[in-house]
Every structure is written in structure tokens, then in C-alpha cells.
C-alpha atoms as a PDB file:
ATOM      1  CA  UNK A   1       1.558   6.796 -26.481  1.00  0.00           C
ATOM      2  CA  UNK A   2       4.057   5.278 -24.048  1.00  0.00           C
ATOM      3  CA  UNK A   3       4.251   8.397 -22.058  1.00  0.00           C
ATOM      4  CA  UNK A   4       0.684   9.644 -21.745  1.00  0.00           C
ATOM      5  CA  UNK A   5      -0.033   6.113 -20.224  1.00  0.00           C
ATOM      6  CA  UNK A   6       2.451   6.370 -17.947  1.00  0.00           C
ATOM      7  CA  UNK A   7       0.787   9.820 -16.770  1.00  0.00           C
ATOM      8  CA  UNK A   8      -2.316   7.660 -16.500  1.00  0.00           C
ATOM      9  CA  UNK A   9      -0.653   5.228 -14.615  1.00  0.00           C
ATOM     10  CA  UNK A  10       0.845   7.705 -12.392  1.00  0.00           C
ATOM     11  CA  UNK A  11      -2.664   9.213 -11.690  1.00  0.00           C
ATOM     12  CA  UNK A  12      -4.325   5.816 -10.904  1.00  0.00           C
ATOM     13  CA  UNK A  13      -1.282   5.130  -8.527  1.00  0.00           C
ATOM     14  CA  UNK A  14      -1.929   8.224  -6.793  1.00  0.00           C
ATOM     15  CA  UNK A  15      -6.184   7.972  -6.562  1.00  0.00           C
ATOM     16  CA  UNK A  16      -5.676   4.968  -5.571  1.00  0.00           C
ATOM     17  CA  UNK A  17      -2.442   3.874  -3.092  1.00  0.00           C
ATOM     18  CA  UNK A  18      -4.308   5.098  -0.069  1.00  0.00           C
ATOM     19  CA  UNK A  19      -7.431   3.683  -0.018  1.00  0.00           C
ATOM     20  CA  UNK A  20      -8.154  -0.004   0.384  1.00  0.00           C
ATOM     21  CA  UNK A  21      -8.873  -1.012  -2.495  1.00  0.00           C
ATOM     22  CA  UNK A  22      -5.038  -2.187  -3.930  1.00  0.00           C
ATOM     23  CA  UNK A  23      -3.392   0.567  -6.254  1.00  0.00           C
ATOM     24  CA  UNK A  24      -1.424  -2.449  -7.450  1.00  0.00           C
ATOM     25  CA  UNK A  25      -4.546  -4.434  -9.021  1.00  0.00           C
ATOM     26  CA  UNK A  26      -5.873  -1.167 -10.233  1.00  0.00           C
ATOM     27  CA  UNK A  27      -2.321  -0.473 -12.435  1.00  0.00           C
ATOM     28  CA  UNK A  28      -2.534  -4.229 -13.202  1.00  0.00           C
ATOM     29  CA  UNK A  29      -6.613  -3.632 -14.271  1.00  0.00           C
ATOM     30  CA  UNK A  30      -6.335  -0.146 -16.232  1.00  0.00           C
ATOM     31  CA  UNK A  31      -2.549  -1.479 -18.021  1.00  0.00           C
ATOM     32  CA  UNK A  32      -4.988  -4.488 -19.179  1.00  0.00           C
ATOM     33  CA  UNK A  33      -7.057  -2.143 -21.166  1.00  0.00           C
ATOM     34  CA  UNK A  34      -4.296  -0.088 -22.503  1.00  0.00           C
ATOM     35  CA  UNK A  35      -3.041  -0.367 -26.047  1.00  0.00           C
ATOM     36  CA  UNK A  36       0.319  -0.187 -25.146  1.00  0.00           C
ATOM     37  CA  UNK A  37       1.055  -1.046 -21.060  1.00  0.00           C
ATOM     38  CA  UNK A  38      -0.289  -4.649 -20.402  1.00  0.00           C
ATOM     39  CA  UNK A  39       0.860  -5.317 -17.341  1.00  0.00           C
ATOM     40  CA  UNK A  40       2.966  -2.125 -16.098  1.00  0.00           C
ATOM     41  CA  UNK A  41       4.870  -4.681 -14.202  1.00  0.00           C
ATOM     42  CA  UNK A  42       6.296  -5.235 -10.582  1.00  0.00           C
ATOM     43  CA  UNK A  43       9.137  -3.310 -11.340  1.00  0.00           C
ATOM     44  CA  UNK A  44       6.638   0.138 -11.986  1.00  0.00           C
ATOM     45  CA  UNK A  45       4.294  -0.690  -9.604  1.00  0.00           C
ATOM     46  CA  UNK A  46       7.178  -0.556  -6.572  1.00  0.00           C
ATOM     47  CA  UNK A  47       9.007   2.682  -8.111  1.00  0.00           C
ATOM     48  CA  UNK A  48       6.126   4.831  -8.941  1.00  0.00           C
ATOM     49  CA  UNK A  49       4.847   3.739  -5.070  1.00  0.00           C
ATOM     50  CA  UNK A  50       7.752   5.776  -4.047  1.00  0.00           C
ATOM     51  CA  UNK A  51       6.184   9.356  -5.170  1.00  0.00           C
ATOM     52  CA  UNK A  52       3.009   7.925  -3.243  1.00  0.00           C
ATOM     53  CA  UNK A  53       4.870   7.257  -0.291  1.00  0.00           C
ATOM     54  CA  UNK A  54       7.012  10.272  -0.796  1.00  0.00           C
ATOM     55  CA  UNK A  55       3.524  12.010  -0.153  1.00  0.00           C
ATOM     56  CA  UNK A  56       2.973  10.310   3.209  1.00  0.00           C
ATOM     57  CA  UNK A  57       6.187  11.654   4.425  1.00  0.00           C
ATOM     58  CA  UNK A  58       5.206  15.716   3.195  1.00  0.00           C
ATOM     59  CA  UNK A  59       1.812  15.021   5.180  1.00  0.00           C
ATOM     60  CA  UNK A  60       3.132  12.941   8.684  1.00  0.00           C
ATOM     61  CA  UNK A  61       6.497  15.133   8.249  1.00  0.00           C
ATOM     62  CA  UNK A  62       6.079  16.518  12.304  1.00  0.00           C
ATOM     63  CA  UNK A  63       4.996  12.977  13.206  1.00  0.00           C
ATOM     64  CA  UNK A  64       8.137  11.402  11.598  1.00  0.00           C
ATOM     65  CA  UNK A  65      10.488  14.187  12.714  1.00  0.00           C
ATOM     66  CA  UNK A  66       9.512  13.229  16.236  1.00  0.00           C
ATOM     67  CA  UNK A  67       9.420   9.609  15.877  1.00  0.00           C
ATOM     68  CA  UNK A  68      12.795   9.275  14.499  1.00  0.00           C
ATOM     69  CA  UNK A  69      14.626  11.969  17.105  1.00  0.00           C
ATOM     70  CA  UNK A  70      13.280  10.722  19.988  1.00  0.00           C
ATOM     71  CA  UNK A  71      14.172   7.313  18.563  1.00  0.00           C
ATOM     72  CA  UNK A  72      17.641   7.781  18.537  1.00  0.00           C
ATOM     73  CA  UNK A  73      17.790  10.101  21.656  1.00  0.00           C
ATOM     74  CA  UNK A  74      16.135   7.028  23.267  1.00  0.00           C
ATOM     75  CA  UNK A  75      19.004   4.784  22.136  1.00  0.00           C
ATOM     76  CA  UNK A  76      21.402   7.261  24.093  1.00  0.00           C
ATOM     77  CA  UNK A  77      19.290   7.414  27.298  1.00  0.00           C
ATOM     78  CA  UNK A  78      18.574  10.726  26.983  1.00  0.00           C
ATOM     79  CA  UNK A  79      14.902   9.903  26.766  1.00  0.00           C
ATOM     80  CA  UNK A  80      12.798   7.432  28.518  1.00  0.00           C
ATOM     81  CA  UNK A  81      12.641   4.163  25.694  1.00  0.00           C
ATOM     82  CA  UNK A  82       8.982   3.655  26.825  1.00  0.00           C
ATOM     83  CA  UNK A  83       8.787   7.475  25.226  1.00  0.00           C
ATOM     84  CA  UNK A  84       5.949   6.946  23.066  1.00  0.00           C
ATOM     85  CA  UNK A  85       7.191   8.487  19.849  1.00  0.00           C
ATOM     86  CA  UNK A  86      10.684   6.070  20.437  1.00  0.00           C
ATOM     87  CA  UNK A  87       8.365   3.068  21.107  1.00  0.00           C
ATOM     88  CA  UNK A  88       6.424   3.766  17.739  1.00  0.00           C
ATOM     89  CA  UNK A  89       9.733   3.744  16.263  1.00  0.00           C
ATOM     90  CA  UNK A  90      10.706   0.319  17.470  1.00  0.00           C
ATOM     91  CA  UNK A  91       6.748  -0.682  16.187  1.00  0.00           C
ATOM     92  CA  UNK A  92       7.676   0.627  13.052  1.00  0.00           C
ATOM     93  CA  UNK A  93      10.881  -1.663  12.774  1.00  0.00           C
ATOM     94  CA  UNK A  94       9.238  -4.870  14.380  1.00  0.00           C
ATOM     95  CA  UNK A  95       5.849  -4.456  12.126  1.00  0.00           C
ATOM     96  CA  UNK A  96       8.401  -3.884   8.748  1.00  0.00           C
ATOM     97  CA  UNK A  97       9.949  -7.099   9.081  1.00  0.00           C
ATOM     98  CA  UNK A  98       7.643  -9.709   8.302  1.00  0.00           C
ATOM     99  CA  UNK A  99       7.296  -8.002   4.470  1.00  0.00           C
ATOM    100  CA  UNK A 100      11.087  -7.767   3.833  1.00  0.00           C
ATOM    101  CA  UNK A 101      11.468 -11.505   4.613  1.00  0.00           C
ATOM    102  CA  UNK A 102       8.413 -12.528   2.782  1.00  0.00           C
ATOM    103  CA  UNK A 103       8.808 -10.700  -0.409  1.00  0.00           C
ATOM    104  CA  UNK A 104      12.307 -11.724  -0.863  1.00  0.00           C
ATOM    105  CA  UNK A 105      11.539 -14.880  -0.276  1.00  0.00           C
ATOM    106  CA  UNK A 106       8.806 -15.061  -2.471  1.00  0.00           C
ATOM    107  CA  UNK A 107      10.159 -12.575  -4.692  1.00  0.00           C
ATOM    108  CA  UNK A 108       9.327 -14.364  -8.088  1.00  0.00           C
ATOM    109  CA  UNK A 109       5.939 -15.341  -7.430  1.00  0.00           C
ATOM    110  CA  UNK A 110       5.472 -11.788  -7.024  1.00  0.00           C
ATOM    111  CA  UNK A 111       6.674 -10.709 -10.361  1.00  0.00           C
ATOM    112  CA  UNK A 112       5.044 -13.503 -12.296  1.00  0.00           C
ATOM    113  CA  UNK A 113       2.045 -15.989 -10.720  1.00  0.00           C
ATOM    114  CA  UNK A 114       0.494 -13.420  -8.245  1.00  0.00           C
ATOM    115  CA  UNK A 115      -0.077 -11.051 -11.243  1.00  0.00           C
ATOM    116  CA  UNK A 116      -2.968 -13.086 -12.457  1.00  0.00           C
ATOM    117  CA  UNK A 117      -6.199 -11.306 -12.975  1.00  0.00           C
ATOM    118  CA  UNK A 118      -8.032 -14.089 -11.343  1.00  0.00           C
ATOM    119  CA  UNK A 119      -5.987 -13.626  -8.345  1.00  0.00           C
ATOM    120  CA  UNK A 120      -6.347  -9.861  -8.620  1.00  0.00           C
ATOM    121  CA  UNK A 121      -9.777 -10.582  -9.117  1.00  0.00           C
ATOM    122  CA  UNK A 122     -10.550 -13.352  -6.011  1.00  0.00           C
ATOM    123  CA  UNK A 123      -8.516 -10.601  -4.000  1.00  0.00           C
ATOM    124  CA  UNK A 124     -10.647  -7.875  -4.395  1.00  0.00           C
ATOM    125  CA  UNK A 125     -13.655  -9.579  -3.594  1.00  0.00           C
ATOM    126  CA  UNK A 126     -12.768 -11.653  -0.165  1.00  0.00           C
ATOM    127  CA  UNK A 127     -10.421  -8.646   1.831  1.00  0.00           C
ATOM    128  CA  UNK A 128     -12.776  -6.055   0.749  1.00  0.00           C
ATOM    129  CA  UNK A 129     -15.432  -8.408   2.514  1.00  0.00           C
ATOM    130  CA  UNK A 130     -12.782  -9.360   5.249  1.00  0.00           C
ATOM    131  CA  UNK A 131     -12.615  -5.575   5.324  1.00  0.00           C
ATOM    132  CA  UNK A 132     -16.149  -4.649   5.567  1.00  0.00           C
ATOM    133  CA  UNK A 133     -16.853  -7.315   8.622  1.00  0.00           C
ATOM    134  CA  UNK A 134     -13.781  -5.873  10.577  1.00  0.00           C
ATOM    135  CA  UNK A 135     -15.353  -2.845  10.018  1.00  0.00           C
ATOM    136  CA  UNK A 136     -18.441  -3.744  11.544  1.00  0.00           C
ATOM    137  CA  UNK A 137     -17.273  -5.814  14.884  1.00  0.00           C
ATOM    138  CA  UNK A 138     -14.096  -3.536  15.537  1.00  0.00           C
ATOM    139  CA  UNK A 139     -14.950  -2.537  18.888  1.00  0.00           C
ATOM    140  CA  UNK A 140     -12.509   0.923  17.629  1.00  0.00           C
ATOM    141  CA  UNK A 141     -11.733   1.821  21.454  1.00  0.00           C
ATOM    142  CA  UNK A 142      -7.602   1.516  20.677  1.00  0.00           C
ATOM    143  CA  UNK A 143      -5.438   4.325  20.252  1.00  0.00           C
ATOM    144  CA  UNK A 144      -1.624   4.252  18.777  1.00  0.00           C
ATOM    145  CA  UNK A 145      -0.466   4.632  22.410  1.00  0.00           C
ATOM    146  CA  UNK A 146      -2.143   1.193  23.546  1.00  0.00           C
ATOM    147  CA  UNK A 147       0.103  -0.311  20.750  1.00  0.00           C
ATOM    148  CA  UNK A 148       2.479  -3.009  21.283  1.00  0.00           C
ATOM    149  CA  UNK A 149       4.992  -5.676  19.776  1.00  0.00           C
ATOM    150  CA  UNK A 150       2.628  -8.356  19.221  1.00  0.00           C
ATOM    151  CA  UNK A 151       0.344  -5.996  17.346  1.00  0.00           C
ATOM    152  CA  UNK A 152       2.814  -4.500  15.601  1.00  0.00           C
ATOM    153  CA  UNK A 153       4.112  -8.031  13.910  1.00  0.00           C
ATOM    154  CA  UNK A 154       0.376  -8.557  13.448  1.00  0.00           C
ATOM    155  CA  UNK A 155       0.256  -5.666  11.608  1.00  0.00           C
ATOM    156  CA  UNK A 156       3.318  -6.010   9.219  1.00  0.00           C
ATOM    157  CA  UNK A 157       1.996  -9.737   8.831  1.00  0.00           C
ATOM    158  CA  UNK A 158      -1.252  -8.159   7.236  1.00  0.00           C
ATOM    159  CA  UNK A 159       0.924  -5.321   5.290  1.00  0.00           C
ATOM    160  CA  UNK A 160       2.963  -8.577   3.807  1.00  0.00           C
ATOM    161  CA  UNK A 161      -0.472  -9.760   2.363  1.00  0.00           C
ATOM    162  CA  UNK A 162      -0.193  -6.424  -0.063  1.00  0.00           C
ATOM    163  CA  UNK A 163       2.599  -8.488  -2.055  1.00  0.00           C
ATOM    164  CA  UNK A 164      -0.644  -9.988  -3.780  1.00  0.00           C
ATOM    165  CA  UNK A 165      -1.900  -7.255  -6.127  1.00  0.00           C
ATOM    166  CA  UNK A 166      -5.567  -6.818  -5.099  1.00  0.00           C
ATOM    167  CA  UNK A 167      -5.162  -7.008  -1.365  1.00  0.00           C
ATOM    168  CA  UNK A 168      -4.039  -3.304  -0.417  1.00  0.00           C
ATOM    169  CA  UNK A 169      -1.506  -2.167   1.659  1.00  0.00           C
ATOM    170  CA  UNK A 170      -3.479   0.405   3.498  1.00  0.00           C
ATOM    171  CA  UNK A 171      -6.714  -2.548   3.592  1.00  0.00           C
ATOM    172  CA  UNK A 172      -5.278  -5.306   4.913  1.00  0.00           C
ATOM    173  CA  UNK A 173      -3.328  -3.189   7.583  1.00  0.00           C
ATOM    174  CA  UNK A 174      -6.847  -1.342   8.679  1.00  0.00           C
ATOM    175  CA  UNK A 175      -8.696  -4.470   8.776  1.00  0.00           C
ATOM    176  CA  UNK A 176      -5.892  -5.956  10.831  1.00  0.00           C
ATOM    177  CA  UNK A 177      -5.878  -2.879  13.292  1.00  0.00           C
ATOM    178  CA  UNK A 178     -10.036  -2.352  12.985  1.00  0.00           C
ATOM    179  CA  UNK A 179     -10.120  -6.664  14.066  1.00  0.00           C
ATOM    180  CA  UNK A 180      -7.609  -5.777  16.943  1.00  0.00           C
ATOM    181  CA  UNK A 181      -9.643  -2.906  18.405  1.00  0.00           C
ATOM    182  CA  UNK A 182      -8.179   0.431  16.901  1.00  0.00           C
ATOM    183  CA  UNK A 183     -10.060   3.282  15.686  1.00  0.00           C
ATOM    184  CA  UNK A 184     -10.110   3.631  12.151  1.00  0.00           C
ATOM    185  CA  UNK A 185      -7.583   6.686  12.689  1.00  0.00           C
ATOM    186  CA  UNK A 186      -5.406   5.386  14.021  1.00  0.00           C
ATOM    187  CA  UNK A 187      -5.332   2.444  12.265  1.00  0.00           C
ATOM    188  CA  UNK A 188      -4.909   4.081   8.739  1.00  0.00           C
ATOM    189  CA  UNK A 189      -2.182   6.554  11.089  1.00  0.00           C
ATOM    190  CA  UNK A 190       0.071   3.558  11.654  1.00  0.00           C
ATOM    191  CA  UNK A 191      -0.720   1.593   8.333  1.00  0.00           C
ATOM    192  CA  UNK A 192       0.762   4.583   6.383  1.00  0.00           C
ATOM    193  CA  UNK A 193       3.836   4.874   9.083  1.00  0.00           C
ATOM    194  CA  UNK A 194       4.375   1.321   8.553  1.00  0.00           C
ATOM    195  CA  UNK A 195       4.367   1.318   5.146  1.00  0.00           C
ATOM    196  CA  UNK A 196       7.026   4.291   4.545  1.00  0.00           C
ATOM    197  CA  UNK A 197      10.373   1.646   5.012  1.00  0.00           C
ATOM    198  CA  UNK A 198       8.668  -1.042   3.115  1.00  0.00           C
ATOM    199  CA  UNK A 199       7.804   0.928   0.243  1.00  0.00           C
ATOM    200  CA  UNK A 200      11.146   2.891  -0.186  1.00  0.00           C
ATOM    201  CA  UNK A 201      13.256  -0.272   0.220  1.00  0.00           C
ATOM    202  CA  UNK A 202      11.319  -1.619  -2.603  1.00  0.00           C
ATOM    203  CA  UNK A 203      10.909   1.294  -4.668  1.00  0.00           C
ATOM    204  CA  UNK A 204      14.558   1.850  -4.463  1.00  0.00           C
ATOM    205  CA  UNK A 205      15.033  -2.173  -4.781  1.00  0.00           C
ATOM    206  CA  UNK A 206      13.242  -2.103  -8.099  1.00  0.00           C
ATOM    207  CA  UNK A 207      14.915   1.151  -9.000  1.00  0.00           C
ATOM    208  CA  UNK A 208      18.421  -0.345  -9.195  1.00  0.00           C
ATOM    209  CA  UNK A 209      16.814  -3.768 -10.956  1.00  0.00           C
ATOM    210  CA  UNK A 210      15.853  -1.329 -13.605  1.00  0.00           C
ATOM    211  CA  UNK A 211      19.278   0.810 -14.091  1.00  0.00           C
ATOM    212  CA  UNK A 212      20.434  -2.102 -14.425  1.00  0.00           C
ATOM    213  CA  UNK A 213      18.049  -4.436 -16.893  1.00  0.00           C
ATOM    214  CA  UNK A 214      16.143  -1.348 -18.383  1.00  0.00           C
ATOM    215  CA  UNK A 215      14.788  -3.179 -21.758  1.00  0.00           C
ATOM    216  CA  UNK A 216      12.933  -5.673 -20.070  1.00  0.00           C
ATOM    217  CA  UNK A 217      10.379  -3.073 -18.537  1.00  0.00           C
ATOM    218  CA  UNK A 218       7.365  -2.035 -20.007  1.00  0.00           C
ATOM    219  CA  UNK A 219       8.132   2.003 -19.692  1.00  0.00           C
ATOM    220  CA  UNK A 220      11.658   3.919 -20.000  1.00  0.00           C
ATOM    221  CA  UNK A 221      12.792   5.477 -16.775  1.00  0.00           C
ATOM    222  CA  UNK A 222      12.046   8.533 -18.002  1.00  0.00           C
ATOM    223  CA  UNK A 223       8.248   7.938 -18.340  1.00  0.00           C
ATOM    224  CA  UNK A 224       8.461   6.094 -14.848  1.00  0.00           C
ATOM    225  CA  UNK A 225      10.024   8.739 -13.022  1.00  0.00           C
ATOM    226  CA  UNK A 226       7.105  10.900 -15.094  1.00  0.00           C
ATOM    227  CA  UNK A 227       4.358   8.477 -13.462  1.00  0.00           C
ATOM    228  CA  UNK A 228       6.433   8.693 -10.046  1.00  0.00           C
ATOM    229  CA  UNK A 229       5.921  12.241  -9.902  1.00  0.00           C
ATOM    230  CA  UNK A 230       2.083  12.409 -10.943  1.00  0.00           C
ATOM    231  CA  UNK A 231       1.621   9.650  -8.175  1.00  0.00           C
ATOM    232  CA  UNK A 232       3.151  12.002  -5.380  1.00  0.00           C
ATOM    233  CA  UNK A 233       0.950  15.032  -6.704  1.00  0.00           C
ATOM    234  CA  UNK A 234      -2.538  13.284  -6.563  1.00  0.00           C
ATOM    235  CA  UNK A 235      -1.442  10.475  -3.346  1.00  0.00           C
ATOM    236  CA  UNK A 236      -0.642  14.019  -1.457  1.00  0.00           C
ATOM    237  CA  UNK A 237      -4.246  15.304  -1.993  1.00  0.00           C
ATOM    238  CA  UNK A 238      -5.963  11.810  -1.875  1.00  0.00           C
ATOM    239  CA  UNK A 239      -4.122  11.107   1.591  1.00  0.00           C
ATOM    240  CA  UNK A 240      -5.362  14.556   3.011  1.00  0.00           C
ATOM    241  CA  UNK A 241      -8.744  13.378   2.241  1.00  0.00           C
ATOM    242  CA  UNK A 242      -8.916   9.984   2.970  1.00  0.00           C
ATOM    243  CA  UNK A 243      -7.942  10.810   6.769  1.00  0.00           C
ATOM    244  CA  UNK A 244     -10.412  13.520   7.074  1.00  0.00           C
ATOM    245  CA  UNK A 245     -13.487  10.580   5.599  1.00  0.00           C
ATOM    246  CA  UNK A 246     -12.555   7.741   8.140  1.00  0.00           C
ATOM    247  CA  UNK A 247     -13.215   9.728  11.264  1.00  0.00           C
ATOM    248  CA  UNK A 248     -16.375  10.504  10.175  1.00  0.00           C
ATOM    249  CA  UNK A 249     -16.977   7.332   7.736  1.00  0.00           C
ATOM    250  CA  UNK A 250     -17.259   3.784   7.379  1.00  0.00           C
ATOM    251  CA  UNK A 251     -15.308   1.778   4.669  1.00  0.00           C
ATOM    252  CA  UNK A 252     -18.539   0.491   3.169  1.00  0.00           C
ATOM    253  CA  UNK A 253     -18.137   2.223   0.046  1.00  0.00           C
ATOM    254  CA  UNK A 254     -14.680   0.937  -0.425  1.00  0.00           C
ATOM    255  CA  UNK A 255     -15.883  -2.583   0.219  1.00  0.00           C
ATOM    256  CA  UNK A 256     -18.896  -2.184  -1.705  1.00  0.00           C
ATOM    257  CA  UNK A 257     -16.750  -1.113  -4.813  1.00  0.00           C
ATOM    258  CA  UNK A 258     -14.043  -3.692  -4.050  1.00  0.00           C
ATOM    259  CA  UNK A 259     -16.779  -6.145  -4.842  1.00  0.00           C
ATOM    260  CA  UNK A 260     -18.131  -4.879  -7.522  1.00  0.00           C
ATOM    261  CA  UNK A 261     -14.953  -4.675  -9.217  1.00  0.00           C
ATOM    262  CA  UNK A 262     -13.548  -8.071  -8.773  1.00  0.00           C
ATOM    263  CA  UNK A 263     -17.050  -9.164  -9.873  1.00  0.00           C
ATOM    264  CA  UNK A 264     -16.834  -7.755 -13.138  1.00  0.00           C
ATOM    265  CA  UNK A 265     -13.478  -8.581 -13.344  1.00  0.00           C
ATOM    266  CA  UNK A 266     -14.105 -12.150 -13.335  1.00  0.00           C
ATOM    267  CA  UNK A 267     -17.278 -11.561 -15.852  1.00  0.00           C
ATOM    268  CA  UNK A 268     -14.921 -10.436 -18.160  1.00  0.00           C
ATOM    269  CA  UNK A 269     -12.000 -12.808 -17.741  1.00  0.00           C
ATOM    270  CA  UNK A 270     -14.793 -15.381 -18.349  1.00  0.00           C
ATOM    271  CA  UNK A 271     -16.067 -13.797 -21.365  1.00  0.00           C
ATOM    272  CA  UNK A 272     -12.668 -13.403 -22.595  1.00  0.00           C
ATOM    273  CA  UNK A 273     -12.911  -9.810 -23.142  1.00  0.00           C
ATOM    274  CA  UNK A 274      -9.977  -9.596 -21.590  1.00  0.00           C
ATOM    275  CA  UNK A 275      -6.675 -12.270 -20.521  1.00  0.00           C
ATOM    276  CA  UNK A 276      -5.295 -13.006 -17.196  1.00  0.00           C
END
């Protein structure tokens, strides 16, 4: 039973990593209603992130090929270091920051309070709203080139916000970018950049917690590494899509069912139907 919920796990991970709407509150959510899970945990929430985020590095594998050589040839002098691709590397740095400090330092809360389905569910509701009205007043005239430091600590401030389960990595760093002016492309283009350091150095983080400790997890490594890989599968096809509906789409939908679900959420909390 253990196993074939980690494969469901894995899938939700994967549907659901790359659009705003917080892959970590929906593994939190489904592990609620599952026999066996309860809460996956922090612990398989960061590792199986890395097969998502192992898919945004397949799809932006040109982009990040560039970014990183002329990074380093910038550091040499044998490029420009206003190059753009050597600049975006520097953005990527600056904007990763602000989430390494914060979750270490609140690196417990994490793992225990912020779990809560009432936060999970109040979470939902107010960024997918937050989300909807950045959405709506963005004036979306910014491109990746007119980036620069201030923005980019702006934006890894609003990727740290994802340490809540029910925010969204890939939400709060669109609605930050959307609020500052950038196209919905190329806000979701440098949320996903941003996110690829983050995510690995917590993945792997969590990895090594696990070697180490693995009996106080809720799955073996074996069916995590299982889930891991079923998250890179779908996130690769999910991501694909996802950046071929915002530059013809709005996130309504996603707000509208961000809503929804921290409404009923709540209903059932309330009910007792389910436990926080």
C-alpha cells in the first residue's frame, strides 16, 4: 500500500509543482486522505521536488547551458559581465538567497507548525487572490532583459514565501514578477530558473537527513526515489504545457480553483471530516 501511494504522491507532485497552486499543500491534502501517508512530510515533499526540478533543467537545458558558460567566461573577462545570460546568472544567485537564509532559519516551523491544514488552507485562498489581482493590474510590458538586482531579491523574497505549504513556488514568484511589470512568460521563465538551486539544495538537504534518520519518515527511500521519478515524468509534460497556456492565458482558473479548494478545505476541517 506504501508504495502505490507513493506513485500517487509522485504523480500529484508532478501535476502539480508548476502551476500556482502549491504542490506542497496538495501532497499535504491528498496524504490526508490516504490510509497509509498522513502527512508525506517535509522530508518527501523537498526530495521528490528534485525529479520536478530535474524536469525544468531537461526543458531550459540550452537556456542553462548558456547562462552558466557565459557566467563563468564573464568572471574571466572574456565576456562583457553586463552579458545578459552572465547577468541572469548573478539574478539567479542574488534572488536564491533570501530562501536559503529563511528556511534555515526557520527550519522547524517548516517541518512542524506551517504544516497545518488551516494554514494550508488560509494559504490557498489569500495568494491565489493576491495572484488573481496581480494578474489583473500587471501592466506585463517587462521582459527578463529589463531585470535587475532589486527585482531579483524581490523575487527570491516571494519564492521564500513557498516554505509555507499552500503558497506555491511558481505563484508567489509570478505574482511577484506580474505586480512588478513582467509578462507572464517571463515571469514563470525566471520563477522556474530561480527555483532550480533552491530546490536541489533542499532536495539534496533532505536527502542526507533521511540516509541518515530513515525510520522517522513516512516512506522508505526506495518508494521516495519511486515518487521522485514519477514526479520528473509528469512535471516534464506539465511544464511543457503550462508555458505554452500563459502566453495565451490568464491565471484565473488557477485562482479560481485555489479558492475553491482552500474553501472546502476549511468546510471540512470544521466538520471534522478530516484533522489539521
Amino acid at each position: 500500500m506504501h508504495f502505490f501511494e507513493a506513485v500517487l504522491l509522485g504523480f500529484v507532485q508532478g501535476l502539480t509543482e508548476f502551476l500556482p497552486v502549491s504542490s506542497s499543500a496538495h501532497l499535504r491534502i491528498v496524504g490526508a486522505f490516504l490510509p497509509e501517508a498522513g502527512d508525506p512530510g517535509a522530508a518527501f515533499t523537498a526530495i521528490t521536488q528534485i525529479g520536478t526540478e530535474t524536469a525544468v533543467v531537461v526543458f531550459f537545458w540550452r537556456d542553462i547551458v548558456r547562462i552558466i558558460g557565459h557566467w563563468f567566461r564573464s568572471l574571466t573577462g572574456r565576456i562583457p559581465r553586463n552579458d545578459p545570460d552572465a547577468r541572469m546568472g548573478w539574478l539567479i544567485i542574488v534572488g536564491t538567497i533570501p530562501i536559503v537564509v529563511l528556511g534555515l532559519l526557520f527550519q522547524d516551523a517548516i517541518e512542524t507548525t506551517l504544516r497545518s491544514l488551516w494554514i494550508v488552507a488560509g494559504t490557498l485562498i489569500v495568494f491565489g487572490v493576491v495572484l488573481g489581482i496581480a494578474d489583473m493590474i500587471g501592466a506585463q510590458r517587462r521582459k527578463l532583459d529589463d531585470l535587475t538586482v532589486g527585482h531579483g531579491i524581490l523575487y527570491g523574497l516571494a519564492q521564500s514565501l513557498a516554505l509555507i505549504p499552500g503558497v506555491s513556488r511558481s505563484g508567489g514568484t509570478i505574482t511577484a514578477g506580474l505586480l512588478m511589470g513582467y509578462t507572464r512568460a517571463a515571469a514563470a521563465r525566471y520563477a522556474f530558473l530561480l527555483a532550480i538551486p533552491a530546490v536541489f539544495g533542499s532536495g539534496l538537504y533532505e536527502l542526507a537527513k533521511v540516509i541518515r534518520t530513515p525510520a522517522h519518515e513516512a516512506f522508505s527511500m526506495g518508494e521516495t526515489l519511486v515518487a521522485t521519478v514519477v514526479a520528473f515524468g509528469v512535471g516534464l509534460a506539465v511544464i511543457a504545457f503550462f508555458m505554452k497556456w500563459i502566453s495565451k492565458h490568464s491565471f484565473l482558473p488557477f485562482v479560481v480553483y485555489r479558492v475553491a479548494l482552500g474553501t472546502v478545505l476549511i468546510v471540512l476541517l470544521s466538520t471534522g471530516a478530516i484533522t489539521a
